[in-house]
Protein backbone atom coordinates (compact mmCIF):
# COMPACT_ATOMS: atom_id res chain seq x y z
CA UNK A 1 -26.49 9.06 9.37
CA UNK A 2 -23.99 8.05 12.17
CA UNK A 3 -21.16 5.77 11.11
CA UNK A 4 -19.01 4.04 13.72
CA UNK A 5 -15.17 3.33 12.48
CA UNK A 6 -15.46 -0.45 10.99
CA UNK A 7 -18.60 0.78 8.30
CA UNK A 8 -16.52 4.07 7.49
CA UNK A 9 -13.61 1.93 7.22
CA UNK A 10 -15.09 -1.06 5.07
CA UNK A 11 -16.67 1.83 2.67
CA UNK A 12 -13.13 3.90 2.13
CA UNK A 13 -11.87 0.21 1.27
CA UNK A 14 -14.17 -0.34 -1.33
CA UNK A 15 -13.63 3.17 -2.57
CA UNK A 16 -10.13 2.81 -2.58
CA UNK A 17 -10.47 -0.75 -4.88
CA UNK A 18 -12.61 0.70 -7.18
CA UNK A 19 -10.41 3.56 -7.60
CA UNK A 20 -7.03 1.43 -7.79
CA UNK A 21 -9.20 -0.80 -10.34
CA UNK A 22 -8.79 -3.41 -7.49
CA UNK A 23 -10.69 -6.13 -6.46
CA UNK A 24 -10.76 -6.93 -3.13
CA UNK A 25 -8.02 -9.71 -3.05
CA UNK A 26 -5.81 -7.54 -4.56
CA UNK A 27 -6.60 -4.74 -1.70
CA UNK A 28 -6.26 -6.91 1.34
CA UNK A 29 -2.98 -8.46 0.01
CA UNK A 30 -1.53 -5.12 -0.31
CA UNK A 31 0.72 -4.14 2.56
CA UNK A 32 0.49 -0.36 4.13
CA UNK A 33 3.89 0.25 2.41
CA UNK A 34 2.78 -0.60 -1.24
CA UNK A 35 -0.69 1.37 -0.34
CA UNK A 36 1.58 4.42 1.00
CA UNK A 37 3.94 4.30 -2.04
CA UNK A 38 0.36 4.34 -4.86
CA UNK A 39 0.00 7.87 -3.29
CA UNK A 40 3.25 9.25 -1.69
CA UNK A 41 4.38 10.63 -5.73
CA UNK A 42 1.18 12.18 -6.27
CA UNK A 43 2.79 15.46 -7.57
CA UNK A 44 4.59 13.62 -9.91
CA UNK A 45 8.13 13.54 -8.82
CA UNK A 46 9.92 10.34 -9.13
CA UNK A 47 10.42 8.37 -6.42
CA UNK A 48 14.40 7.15 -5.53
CA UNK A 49 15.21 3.29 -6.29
CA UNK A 50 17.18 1.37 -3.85
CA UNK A 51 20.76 0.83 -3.71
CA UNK A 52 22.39 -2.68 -4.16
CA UNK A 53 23.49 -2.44 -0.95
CA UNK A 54 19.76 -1.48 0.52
CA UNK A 55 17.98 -4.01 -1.24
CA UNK A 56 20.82 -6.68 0.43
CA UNK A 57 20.40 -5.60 3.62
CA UNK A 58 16.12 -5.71 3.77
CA UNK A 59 16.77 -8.64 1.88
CA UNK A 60 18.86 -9.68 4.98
CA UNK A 61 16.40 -8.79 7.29
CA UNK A 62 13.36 -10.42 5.80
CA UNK A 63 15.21 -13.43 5.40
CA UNK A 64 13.36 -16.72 6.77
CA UNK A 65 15.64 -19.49 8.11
């Protein structure tokens, strides 16, 4: 059976929900950040928290005037 990109695509993301216990609201508010961080740890390490000073400055940056 011959896929093209978009079916392969929509049937990882339903994959991916069911495996997250997702549903798809939950996937398609999810940004590529939070998605990369569910499964950069996977060998169990612990991942480093921000600084003060980090959080500030994206704070800064994401800031809406």
């Amino acid at each position: 059976m011959s896929e093209d990109l978009s079916d392969s695509a929509l049937r990882l993301c339903g994959e991916l929900c069911r495996s997250l216990g997702w549903n798809p609201q939950d996937f398609w508010r999810a940004t590529p950040a939070e998605l990369f961080c569910i499964f950069a740890n996977q060998n169990g390490e612990q991942a480093e928290g921000l600084t003060r000073c980090e959080l500030a400055a994206l704070l800064e940056q994401d800031r809406h005037d």
